[in-house]
Protein backbone atom coordinates (compact mmCIF):
# COMPACT_ATOMS: atom_id res chain seq x y z
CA UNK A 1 -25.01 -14.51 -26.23
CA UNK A 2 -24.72 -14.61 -22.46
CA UNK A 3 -21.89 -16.44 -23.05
CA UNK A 4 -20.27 -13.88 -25.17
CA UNK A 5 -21.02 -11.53 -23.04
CA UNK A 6 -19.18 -13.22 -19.91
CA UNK A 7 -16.47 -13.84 -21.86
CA UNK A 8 -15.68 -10.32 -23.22
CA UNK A 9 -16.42 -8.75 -19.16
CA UNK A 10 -13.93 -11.38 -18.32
CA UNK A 11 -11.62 -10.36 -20.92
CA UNK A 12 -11.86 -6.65 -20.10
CA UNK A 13 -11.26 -7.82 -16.02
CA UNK A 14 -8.15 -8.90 -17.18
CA UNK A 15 -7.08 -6.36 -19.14
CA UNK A 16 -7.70 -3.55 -16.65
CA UNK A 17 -6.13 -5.75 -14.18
CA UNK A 18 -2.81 -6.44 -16.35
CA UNK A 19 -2.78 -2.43 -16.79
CA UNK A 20 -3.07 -1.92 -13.34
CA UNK A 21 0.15 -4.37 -12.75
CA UNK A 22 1.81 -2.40 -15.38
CA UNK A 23 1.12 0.93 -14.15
CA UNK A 24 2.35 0.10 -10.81
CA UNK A 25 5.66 -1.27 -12.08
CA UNK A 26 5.91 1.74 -14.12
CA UNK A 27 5.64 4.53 -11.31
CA UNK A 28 7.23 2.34 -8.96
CA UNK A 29 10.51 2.04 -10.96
CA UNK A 30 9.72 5.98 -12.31
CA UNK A 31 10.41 6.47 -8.88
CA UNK A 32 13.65 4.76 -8.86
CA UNK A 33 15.36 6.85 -12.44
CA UNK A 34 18.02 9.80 -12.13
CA UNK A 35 17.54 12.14 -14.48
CA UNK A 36 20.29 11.06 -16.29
CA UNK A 37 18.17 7.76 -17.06
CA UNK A 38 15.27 9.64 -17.79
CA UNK A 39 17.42 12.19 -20.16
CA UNK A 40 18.19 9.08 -22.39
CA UNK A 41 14.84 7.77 -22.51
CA UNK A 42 13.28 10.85 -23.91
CA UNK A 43 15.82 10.79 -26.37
CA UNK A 44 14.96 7.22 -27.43
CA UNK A 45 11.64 8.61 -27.38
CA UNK A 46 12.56 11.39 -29.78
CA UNK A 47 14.69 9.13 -32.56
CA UNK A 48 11.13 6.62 -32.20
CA UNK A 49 8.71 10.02 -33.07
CA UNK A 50 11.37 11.12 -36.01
CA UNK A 51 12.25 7.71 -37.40
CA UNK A 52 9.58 5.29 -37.23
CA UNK A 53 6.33 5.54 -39.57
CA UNK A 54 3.94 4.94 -36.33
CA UNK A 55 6.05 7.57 -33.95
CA UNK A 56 5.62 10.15 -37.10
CA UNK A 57 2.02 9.57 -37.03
CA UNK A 58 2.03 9.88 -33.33
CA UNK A 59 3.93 13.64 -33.51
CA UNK A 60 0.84 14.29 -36.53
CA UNK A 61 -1.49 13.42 -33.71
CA UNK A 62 0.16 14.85 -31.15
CA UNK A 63 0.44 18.30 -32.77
CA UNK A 64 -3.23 18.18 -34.23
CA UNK A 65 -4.21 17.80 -30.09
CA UNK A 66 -2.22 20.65 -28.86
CA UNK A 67 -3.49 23.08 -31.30
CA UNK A 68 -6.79 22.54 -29.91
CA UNK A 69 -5.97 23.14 -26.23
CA UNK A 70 -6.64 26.64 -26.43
CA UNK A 71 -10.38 25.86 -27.34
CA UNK A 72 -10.50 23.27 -24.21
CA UNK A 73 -8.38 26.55 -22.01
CA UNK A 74 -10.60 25.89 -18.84
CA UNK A 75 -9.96 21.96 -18.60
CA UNK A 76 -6.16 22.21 -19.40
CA UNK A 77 -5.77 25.02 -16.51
CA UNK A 78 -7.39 22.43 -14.21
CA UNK A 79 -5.02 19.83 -15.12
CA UNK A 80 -2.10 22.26 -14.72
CA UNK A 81 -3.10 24.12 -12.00
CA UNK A 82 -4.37 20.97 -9.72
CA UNK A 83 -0.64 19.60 -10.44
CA UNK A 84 1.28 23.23 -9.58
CA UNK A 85 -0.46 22.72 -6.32
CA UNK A 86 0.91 19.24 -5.78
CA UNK A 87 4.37 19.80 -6.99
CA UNK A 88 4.78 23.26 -5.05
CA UNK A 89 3.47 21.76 -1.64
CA UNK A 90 5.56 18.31 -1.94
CA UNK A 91 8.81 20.69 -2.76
CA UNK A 92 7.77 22.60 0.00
CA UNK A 93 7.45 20.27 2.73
CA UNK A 94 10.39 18.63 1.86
CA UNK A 95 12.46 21.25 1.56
CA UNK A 96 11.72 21.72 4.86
CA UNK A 97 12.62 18.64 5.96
CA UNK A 98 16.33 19.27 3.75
CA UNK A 99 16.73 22.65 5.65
CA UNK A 100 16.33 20.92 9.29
CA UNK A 101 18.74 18.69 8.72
CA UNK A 102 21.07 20.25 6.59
CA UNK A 103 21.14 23.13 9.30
CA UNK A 104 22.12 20.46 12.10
CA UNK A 105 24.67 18.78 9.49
CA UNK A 106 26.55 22.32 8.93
CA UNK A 107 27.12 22.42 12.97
CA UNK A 108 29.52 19.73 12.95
CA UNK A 109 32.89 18.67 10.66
CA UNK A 110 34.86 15.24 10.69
CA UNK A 111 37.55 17.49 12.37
CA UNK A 112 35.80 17.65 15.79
CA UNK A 113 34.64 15.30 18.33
CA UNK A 114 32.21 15.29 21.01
CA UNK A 115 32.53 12.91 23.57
CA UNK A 116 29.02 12.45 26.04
CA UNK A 117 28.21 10.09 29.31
CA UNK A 118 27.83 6.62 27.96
CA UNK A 119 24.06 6.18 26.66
CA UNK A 120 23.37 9.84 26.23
CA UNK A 121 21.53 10.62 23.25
CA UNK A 122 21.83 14.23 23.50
CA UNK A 123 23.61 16.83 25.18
CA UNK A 124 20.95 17.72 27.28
CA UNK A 125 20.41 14.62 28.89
CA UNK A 126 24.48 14.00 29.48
CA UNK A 127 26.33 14.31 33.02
CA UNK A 128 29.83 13.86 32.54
CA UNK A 129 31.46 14.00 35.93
CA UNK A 130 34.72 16.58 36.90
CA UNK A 131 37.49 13.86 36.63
CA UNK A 132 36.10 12.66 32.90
CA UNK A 133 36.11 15.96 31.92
CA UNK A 134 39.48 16.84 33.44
CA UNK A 135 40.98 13.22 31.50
CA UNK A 136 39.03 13.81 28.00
CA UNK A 137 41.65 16.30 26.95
CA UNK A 138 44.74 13.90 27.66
CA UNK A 139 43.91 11.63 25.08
CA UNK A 140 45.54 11.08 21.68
CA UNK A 141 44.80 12.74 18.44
CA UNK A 142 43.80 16.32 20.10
CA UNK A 143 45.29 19.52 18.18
CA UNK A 144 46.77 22.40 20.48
CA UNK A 145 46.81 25.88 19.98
CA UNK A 146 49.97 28.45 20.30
CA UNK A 147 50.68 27.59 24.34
CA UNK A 148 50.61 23.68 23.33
CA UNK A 149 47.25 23.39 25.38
CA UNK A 150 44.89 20.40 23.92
CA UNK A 151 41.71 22.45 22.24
CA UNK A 152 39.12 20.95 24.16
CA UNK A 153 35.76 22.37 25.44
CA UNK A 154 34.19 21.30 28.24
CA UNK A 155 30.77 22.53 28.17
CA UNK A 156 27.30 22.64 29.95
CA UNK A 157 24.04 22.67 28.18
CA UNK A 158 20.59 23.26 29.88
CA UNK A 159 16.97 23.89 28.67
CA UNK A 160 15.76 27.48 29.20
CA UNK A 161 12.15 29.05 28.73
CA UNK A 162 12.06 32.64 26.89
CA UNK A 163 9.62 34.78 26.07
CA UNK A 164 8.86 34.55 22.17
CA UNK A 165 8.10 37.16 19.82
CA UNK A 166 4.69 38.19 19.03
CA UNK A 167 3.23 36.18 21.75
CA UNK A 168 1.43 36.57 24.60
CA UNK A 169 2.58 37.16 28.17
CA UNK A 170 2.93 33.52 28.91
CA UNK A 171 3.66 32.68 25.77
CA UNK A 172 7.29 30.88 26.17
CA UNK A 173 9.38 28.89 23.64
CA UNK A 174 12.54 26.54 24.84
CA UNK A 175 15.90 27.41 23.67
CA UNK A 176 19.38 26.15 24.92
CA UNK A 177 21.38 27.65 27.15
CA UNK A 178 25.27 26.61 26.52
CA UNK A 179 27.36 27.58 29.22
CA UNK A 180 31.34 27.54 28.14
CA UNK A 181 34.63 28.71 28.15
CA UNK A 182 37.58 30.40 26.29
CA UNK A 183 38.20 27.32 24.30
CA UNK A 184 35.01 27.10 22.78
CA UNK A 185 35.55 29.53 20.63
CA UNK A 186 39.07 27.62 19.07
CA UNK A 187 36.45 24.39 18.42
CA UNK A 188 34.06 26.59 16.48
CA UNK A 189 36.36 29.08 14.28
CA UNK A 190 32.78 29.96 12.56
CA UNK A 191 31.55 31.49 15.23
CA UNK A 192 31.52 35.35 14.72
CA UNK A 193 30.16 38.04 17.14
CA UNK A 194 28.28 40.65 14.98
CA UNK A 195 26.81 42.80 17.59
CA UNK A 196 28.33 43.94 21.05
CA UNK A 197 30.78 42.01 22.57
CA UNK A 198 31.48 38.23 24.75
CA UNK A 199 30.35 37.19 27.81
CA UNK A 200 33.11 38.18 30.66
CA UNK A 201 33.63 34.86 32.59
CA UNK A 202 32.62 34.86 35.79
CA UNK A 203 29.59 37.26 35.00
CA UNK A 204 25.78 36.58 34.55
CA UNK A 205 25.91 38.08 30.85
CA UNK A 206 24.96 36.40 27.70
CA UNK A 207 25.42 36.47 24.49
CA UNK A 208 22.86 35.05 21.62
CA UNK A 209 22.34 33.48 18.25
CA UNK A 210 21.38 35.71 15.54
CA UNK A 211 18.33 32.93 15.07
CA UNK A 212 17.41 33.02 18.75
CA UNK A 213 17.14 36.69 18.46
CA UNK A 214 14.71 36.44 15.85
CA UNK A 215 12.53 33.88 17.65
CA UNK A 216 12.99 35.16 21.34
CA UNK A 217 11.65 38.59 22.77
CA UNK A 218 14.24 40.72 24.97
CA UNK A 219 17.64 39.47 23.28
CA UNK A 220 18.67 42.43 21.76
CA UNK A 221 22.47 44.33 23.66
CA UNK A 222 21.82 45.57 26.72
CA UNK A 223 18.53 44.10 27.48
CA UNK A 224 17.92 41.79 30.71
CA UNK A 225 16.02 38.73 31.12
CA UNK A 226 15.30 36.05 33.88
CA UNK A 227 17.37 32.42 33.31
CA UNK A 228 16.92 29.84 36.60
CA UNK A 229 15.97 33.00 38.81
CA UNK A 230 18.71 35.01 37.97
CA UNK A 231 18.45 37.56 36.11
CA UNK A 232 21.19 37.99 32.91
CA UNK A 233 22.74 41.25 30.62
CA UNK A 234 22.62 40.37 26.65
CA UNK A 235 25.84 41.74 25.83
CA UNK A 236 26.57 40.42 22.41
CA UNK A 237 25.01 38.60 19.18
CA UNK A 238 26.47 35.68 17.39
CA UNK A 239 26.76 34.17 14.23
CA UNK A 240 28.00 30.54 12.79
CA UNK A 241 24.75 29.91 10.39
CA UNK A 242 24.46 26.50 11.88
CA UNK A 243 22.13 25.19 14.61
CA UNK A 244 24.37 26.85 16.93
CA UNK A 245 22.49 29.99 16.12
CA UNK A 246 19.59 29.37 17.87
CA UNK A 247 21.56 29.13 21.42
CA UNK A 248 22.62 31.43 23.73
CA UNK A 249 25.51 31.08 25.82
CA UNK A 250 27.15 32.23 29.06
CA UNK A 251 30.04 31.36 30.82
CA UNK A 252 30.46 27.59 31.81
CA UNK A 253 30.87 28.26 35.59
CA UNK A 254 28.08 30.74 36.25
CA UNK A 255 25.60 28.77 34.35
CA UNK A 256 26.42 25.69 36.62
CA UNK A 257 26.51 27.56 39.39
CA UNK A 258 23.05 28.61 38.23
CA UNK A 259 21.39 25.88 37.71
CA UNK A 260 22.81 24.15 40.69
CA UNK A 261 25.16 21.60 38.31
CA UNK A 262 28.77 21.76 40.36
CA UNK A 263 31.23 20.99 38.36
CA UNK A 264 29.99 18.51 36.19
CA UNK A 265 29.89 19.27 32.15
CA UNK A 266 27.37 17.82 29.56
CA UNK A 267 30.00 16.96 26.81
CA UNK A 268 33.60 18.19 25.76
CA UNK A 269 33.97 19.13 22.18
CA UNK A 270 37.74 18.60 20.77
CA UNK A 271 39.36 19.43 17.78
CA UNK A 272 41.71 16.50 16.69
CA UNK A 273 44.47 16.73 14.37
CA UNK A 274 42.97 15.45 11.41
CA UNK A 275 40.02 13.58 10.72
CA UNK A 276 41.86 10.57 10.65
CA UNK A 277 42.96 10.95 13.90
CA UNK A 278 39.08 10.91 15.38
CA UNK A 279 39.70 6.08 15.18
CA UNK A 280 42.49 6.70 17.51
CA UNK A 281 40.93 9.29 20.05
CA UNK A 282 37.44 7.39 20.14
CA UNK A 283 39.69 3.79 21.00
CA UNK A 284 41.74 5.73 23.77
CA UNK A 285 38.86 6.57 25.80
CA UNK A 286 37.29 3.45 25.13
CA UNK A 287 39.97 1.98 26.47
CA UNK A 288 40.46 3.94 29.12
CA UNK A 289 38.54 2.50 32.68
CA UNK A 290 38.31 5.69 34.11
CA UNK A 291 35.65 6.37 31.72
CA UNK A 292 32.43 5.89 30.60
CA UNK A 293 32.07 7.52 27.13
CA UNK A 294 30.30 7.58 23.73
CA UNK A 295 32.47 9.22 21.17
CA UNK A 296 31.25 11.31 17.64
CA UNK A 297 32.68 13.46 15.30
CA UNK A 298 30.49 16.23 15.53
CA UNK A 299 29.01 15.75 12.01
CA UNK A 300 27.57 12.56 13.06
CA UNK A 301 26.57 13.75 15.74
CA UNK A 302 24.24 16.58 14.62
CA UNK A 303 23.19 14.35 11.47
CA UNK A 304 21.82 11.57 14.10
CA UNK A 305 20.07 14.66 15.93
CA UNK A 306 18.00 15.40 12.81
CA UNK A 307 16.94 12.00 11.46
CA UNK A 308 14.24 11.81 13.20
CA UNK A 309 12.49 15.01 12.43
CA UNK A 310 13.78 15.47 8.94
CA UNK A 311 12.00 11.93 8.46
CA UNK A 312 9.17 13.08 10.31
CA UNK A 313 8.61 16.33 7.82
CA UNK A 314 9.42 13.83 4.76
CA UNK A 315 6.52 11.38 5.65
CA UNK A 316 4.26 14.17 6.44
CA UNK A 317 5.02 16.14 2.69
CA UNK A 318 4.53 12.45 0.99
CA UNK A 319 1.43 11.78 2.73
CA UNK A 320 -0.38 15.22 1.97
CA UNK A 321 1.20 14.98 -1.83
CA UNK A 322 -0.16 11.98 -2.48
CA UNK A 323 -3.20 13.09 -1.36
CA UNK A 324 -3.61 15.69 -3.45
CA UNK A 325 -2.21 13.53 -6.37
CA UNK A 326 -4.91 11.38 -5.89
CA UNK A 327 -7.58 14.34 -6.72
CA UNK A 328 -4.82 15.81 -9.64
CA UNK A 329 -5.07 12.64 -11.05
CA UNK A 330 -8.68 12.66 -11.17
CA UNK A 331 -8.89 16.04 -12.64
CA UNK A 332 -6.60 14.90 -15.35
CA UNK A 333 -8.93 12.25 -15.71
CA UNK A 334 -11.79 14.35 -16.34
CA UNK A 335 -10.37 16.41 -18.28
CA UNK A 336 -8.66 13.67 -20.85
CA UNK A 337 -12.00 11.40 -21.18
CA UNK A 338 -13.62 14.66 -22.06
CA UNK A 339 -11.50 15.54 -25.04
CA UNK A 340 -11.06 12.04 -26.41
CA UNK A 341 -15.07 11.86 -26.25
CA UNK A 342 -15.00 15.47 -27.64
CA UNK A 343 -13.21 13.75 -30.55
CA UNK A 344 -14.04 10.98 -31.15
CA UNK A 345 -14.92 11.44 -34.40
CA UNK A 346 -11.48 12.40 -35.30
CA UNK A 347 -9.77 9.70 -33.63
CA UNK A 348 -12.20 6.81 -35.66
CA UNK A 349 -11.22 9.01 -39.14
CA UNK A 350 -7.11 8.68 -37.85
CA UNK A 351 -8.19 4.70 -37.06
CA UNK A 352 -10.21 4.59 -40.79
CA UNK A 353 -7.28 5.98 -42.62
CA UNK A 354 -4.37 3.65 -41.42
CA UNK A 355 -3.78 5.21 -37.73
CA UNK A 356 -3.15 2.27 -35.43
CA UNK A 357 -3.70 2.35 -31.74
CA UNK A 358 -0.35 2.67 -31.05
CA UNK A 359 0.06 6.18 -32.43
CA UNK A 360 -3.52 7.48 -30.67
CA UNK A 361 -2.40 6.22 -27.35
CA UNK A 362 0.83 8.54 -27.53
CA UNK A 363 -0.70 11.23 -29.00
CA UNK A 364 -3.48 11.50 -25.66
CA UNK A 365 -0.54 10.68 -23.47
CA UNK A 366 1.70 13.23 -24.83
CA UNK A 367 -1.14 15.90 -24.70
CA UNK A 368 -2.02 14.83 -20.87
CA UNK A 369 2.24 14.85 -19.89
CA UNK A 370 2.85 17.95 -21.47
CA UNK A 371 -0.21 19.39 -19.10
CA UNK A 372 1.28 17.67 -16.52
CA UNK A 373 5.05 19.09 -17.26
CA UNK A 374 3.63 22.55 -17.62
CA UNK A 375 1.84 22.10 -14.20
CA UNK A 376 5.14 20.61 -12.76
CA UNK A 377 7.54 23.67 -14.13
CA UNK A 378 5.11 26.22 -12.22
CA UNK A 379 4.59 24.33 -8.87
CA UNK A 380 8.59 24.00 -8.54
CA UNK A 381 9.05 27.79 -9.83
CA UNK A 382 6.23 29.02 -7.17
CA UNK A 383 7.87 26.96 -4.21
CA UNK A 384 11.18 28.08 -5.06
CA UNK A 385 10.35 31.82 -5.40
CA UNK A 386 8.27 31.34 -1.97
CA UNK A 387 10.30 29.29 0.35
CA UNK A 388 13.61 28.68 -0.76
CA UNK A 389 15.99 30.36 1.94
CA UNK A 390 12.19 31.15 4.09
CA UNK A 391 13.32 30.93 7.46
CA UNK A 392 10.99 29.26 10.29
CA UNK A 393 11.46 27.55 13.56
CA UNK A 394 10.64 24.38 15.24
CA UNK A 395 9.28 23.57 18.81
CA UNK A 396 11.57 22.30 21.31
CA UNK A 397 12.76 18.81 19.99
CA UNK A 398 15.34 16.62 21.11
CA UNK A 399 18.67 18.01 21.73
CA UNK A 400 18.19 20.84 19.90
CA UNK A 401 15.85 22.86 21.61
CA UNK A 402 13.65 25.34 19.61
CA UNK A 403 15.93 25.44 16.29
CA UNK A 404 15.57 28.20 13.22
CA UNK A 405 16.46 26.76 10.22
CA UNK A 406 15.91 27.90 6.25
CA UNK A 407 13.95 26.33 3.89
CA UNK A 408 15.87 24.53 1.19
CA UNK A 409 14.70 24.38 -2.51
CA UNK A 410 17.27 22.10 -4.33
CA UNK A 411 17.14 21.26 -7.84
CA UNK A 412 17.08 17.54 -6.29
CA UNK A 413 13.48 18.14 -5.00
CA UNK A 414 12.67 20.62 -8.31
CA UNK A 415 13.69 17.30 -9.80
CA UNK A 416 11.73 15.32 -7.44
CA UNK A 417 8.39 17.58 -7.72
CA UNK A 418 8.69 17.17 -11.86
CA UNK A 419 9.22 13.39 -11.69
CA UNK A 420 5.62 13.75 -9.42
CA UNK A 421 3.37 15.94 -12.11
CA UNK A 422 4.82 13.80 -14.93
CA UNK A 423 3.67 10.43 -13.03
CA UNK A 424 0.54 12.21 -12.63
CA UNK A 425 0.30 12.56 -15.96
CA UNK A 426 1.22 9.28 -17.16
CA UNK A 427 -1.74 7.80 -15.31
CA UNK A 428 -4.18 10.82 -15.90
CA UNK A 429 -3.80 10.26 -19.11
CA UNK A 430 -3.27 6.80 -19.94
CA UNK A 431 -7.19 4.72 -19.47
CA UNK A 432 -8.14 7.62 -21.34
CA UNK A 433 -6.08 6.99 -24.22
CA UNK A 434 -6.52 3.49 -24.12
CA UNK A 435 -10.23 3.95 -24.43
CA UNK A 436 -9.95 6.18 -27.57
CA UNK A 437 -7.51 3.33 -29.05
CA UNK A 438 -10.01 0.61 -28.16
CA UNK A 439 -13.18 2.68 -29.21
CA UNK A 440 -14.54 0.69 -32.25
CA UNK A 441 -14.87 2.99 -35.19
CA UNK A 442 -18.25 2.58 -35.97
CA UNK A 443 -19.14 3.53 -32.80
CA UNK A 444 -17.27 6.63 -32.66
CA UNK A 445 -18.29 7.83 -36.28
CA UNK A 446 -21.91 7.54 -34.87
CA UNK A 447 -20.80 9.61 -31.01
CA UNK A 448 -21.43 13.58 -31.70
């Protein structure tokens, strides 16, 4: 007997084990299908439930459990409820992480270049020197406008402290200050004022993003505030609904002079020809050994400025989803063991009649997914509603300075938050239906 006994715990060790292998595959290539991969397996699924005997008596089954969810109301709206909160604060956080970086990717085009000091990894932290700037715009593959002058911007970019809003008095936020000229404006045709009017060169006045207004006290027309002990007239807000928007710029000279730069310039911005023409530019100043250069289109450039964050926020909403999948899971849990043990009687008629295992184990599944699908629908629906287009703001971070950005709700992540609640499901609901298809019938004809 003791032998028996060893022999069927060692059996059952195995068995859970093998299902744990399984289950892991499963989610782990779940992870992996589009939805066009997962549109074609539901339909195999379909054709098996309409044209096999077992999937028919799996739909019977199935259909017998979901009229019955209405007496079981409370459970069920655990189940769907614990999984809306996963899916909605996953979609969330990542659309966070797809607004950052799809804000910083909208700043730049494959038809501009910025060239930097060699090893700069930000604007902020480049010192290009007078002559470099002076022989950047001499090089191949630069457009020019009417006058058949190269469109090239030398500019200067420094780290300012500003008041924010709905702070305290020393309550300051960093933003970037962009000092430039005339020719900025021909590199950035997006780039609208909407309020007041530009900076006149030579004079401390300013004019702002229409994000760094929001975020910043005292940037409204006409106001004054205090940059490097000197003390500046907002004259004008801007939009380009880019990163750009959470700048504020002045005229290149008097925010060197300022901040006690010369006539050194962070970076020049160019627009080149064509986008094909960026291979030829970026080998003429390499080749040039007057210089000392790194060369990006400006895409690239703003797209390697947000990798870091944007993977930041994407670890951070993975981590606190799975988290909370964990305890969804074990709601689901809960709830499933409870109505298989609820009826158990039923399921050992189903197995006394002809029902196979097969059959019970989709039905329980089906029920537990369909939970889970239901949860999945309102989490994505809730987080779209809430935060797609929500704007926030960051702290200072890299080159960027304190950026506003908007939230971004793609059907991608909807997709990505459904995939989530149904995986949930699958595993909520699977030991549970494997212990109804296991349950010996005697034993269950005798459970109340």
């Amino acid at each position: 007997m003791r032998w028996l006994a060893a022999k069927e715990h060692v059996m059952n060790f195995l068995f859970n084990l093998g299902l744990i292998v399984v289950l892991a595959v499963f989610l782990f290539a779940w992870a992996m299908l589009p939805w066009q991969a997962v549109l074609v397996l539901a339909i195999a699924f379909a054709l098996w439930m309409v044209l096999t005997r077992r999937g028919r008596q799996a739909a019977s089954v199935t259909m017998v459990g979901v009229s019955t969810i209405r007496q079981r109301l409370g459970s069920s709206s655990v189940v769907i409820i614990g999984i809306a909160g996963v899916v909605g604060v996953l979609v969330a956080l990542l659309a966070m992480g797809d607004g950052y970086a799809e804000t910083l990717r909208k700043t730049g085009s494959e038809d501009t270049a910025i060239v930097m000091r060699g090893g700069s990894a930000s604007e902020v932290m480049s010192v290009m020197d007078h002559d470099s700037v002076v022989v950047v715009p001499q090089a191949p593959g630069i457009a020019r406008d009417g006058q058949g002058k190269p469109i090239a911007s030398p500019e200067i970019v420094v780290a300012a402290n500003l008041p924010v809003k709905n702070g305290g008095p020393d309550d300051e936020g960093s933003v970037q200050l962009r000092g430039v000229g005339d020719e900025a404006w021909a590199v950035r045709p997006n780039l609208k004022i909407i309020a007041g009017r530009k900076f006149t060169p030579g004079m401390r006045e300013l004019i702002v993003g229409q994000g760094a207004q929001r975020q910043f006290a005292g940037l409204e027309p006409g106001h004054e505030v205090t940059l490097g002990d000197q003390v500046w007239t907002v004259v004008g807000v801007f939009a380009s609904n880019d990163a750009l928007d959470s700048e504020i710029w002045g005229d290149a000279d008097t925010v060197a002079s300022t901040y006690r730069r010369g006539s050194s310039r962070a970076s020049v911005t160019v627009k080149l020809t064509n986008p094909q023409a960026y291979d030829g530019f970026k080998a003429a100043l390499a080749a040039d050994p007057r210089l000392k250069v790194d060369t990006d289109t400006t895409l690239d450039y703003f797209s390697k400025q947000s990798e870091g964050m944007s993977k930041v926020m994407r670890i951070m909403g993975i981590t606190v989803g799975l988290i909370m999948a964990i305890g969804a899971v074990f709601g689901a849990l809960n709830t499933m063991f409870a109505a298989v043990a609820s009826r158990a009687r039923e399921i050992a008629t189903l197995r006394a009649i002809g029902f196979r295992g097969v059959p019970v184990v989709v039905a329980i599944m089906l029920e537990t997914m369909l939970l889970a699908l239901l949860g999945g629908l309102l989490g994505g629906l809730v987080a779209w509603m809430i935060f797609n287009g929500y704007t926030a703001s960051t702290m200072a971070a890299g080159s960027v300075g304190q950026l506003s950005f908007a939230f971004k709700v793609s059907p991608e992540l909807l997709w990505q938050g459904l995939k989530w609640a149904l995986a949930i499901g699958f595993v909520g609901g699977l030991f549970p239906a494997i212990r109804a298809a296991r349950l010996p019938v005697t034993t269950a004809l005798r459970e109340l």
